[in-house]
C-alpha atoms as a PDB file:
ATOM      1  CA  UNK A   1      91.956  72.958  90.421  1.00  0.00           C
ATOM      2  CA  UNK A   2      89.967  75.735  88.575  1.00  0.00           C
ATOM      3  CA  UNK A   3      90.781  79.120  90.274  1.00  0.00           C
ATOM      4  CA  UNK A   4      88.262  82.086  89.044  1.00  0.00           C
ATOM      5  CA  UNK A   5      89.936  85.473  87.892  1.00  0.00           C
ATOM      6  CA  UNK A   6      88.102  89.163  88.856  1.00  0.00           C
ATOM      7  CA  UNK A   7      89.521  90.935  85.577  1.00  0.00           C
ATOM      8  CA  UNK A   8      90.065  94.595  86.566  1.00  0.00           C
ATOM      9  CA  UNK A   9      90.921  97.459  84.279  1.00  0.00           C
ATOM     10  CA  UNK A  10      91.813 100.843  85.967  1.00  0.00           C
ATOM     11  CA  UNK A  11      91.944 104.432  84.389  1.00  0.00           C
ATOM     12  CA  UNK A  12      93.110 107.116  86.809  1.00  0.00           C
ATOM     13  CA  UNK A  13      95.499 110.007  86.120  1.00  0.00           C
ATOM     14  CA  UNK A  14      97.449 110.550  88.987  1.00  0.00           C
ATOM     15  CA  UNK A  15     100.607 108.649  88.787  1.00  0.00           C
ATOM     16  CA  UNK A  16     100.736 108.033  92.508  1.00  0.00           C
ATOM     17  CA  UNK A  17      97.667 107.184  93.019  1.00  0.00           C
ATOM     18  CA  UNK A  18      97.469 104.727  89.544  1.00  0.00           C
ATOM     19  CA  UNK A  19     100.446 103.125  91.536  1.00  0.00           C
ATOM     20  CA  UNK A  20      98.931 102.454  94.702  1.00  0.00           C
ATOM     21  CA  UNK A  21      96.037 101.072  93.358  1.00  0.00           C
ATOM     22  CA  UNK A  22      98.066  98.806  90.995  1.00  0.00           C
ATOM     23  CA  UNK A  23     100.044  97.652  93.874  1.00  0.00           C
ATOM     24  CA  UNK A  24      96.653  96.828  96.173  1.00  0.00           C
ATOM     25  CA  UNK A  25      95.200  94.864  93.412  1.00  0.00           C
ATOM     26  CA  UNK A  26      98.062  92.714  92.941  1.00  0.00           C
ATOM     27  CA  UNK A  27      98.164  91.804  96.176  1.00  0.00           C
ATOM     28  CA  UNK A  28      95.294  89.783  95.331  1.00  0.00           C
ATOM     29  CA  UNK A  29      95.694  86.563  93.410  1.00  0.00           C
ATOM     30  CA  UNK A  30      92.314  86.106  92.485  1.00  0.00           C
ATOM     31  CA  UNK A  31      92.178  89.841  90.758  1.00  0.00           C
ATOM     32  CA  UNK A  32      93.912  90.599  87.314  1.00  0.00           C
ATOM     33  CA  UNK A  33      94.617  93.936  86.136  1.00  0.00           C
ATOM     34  CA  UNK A  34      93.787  93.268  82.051  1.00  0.00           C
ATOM     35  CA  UNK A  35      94.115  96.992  81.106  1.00  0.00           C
ATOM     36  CA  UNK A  36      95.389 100.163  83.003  1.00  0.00           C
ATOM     37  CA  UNK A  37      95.891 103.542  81.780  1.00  0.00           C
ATOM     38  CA  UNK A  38      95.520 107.161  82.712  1.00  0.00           C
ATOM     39  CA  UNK A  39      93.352 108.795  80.366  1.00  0.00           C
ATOM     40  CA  UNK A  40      89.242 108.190  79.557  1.00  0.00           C
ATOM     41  CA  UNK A  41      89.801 108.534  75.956  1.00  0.00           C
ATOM     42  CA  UNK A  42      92.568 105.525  75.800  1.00  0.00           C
ATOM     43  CA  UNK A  43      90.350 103.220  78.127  1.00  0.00           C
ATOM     44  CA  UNK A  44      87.409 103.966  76.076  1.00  0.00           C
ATOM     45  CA  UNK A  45      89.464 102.788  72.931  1.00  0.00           C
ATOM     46  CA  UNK A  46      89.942  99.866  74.575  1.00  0.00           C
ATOM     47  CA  UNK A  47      86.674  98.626  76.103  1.00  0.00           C
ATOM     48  CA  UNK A  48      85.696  99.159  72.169  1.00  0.00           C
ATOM     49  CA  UNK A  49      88.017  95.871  71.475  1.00  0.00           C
ATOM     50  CA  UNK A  50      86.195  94.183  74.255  1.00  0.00           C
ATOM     51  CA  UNK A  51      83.041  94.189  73.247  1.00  0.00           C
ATOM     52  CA  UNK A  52      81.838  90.572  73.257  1.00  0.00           C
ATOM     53  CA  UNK A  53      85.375  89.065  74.563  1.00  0.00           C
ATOM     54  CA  UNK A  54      83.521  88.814  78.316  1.00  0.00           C
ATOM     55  CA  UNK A  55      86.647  89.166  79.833  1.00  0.00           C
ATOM     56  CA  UNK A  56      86.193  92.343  81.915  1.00  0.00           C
ATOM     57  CA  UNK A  57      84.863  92.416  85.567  1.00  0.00           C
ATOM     58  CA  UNK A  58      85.232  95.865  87.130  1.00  0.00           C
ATOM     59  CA  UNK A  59      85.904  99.424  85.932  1.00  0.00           C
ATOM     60  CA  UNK A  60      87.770 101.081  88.360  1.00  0.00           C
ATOM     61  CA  UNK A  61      87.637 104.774  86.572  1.00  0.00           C
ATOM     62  CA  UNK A  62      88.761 108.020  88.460  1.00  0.00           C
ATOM     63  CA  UNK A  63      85.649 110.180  88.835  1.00  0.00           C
ATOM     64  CA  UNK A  64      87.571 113.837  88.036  1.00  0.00           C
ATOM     65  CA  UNK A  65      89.784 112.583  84.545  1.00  0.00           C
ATOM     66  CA  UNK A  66      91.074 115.479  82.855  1.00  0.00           C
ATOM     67  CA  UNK A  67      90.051 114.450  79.018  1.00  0.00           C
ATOM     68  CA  UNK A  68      86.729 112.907  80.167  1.00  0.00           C
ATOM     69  CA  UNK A  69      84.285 113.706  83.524  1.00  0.00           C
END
């Protein structure tokens, strides 16, 4: 059986809210937080390793980030 992964990485800053949303997606089996931090600058870092790894799905990125708007 082949079972199809929605690769999700999350920046937000607001610990409560970064929670929540972390706990939401995993209820999910078919979604896969890959990356999750709470600063722009550190998920920008990242997606920089990415580039042609095709891995990533969604950006789920907090629209008011203190480092990064």
């Amino acid at each position: 059986m082949f079972t199809t992964h929605i690769n999700v990485a999350l920046v937000e800053d607001d610990p409560d809210t970064h929670n929540r949303l972390l706990a939401a997606l995993g209820k999910d089996d078919h979604i896969r937080v890959v990356y999750s931090t709470n600063t722009a600058k550190s998920m920008l870092q990242w997606l920089v390793g990415q580039v042609g790894k095709d891995e990533l799905c969604v950006l789920l990125v907090d629209l008011q980030l203190p480092d990064i708007s």
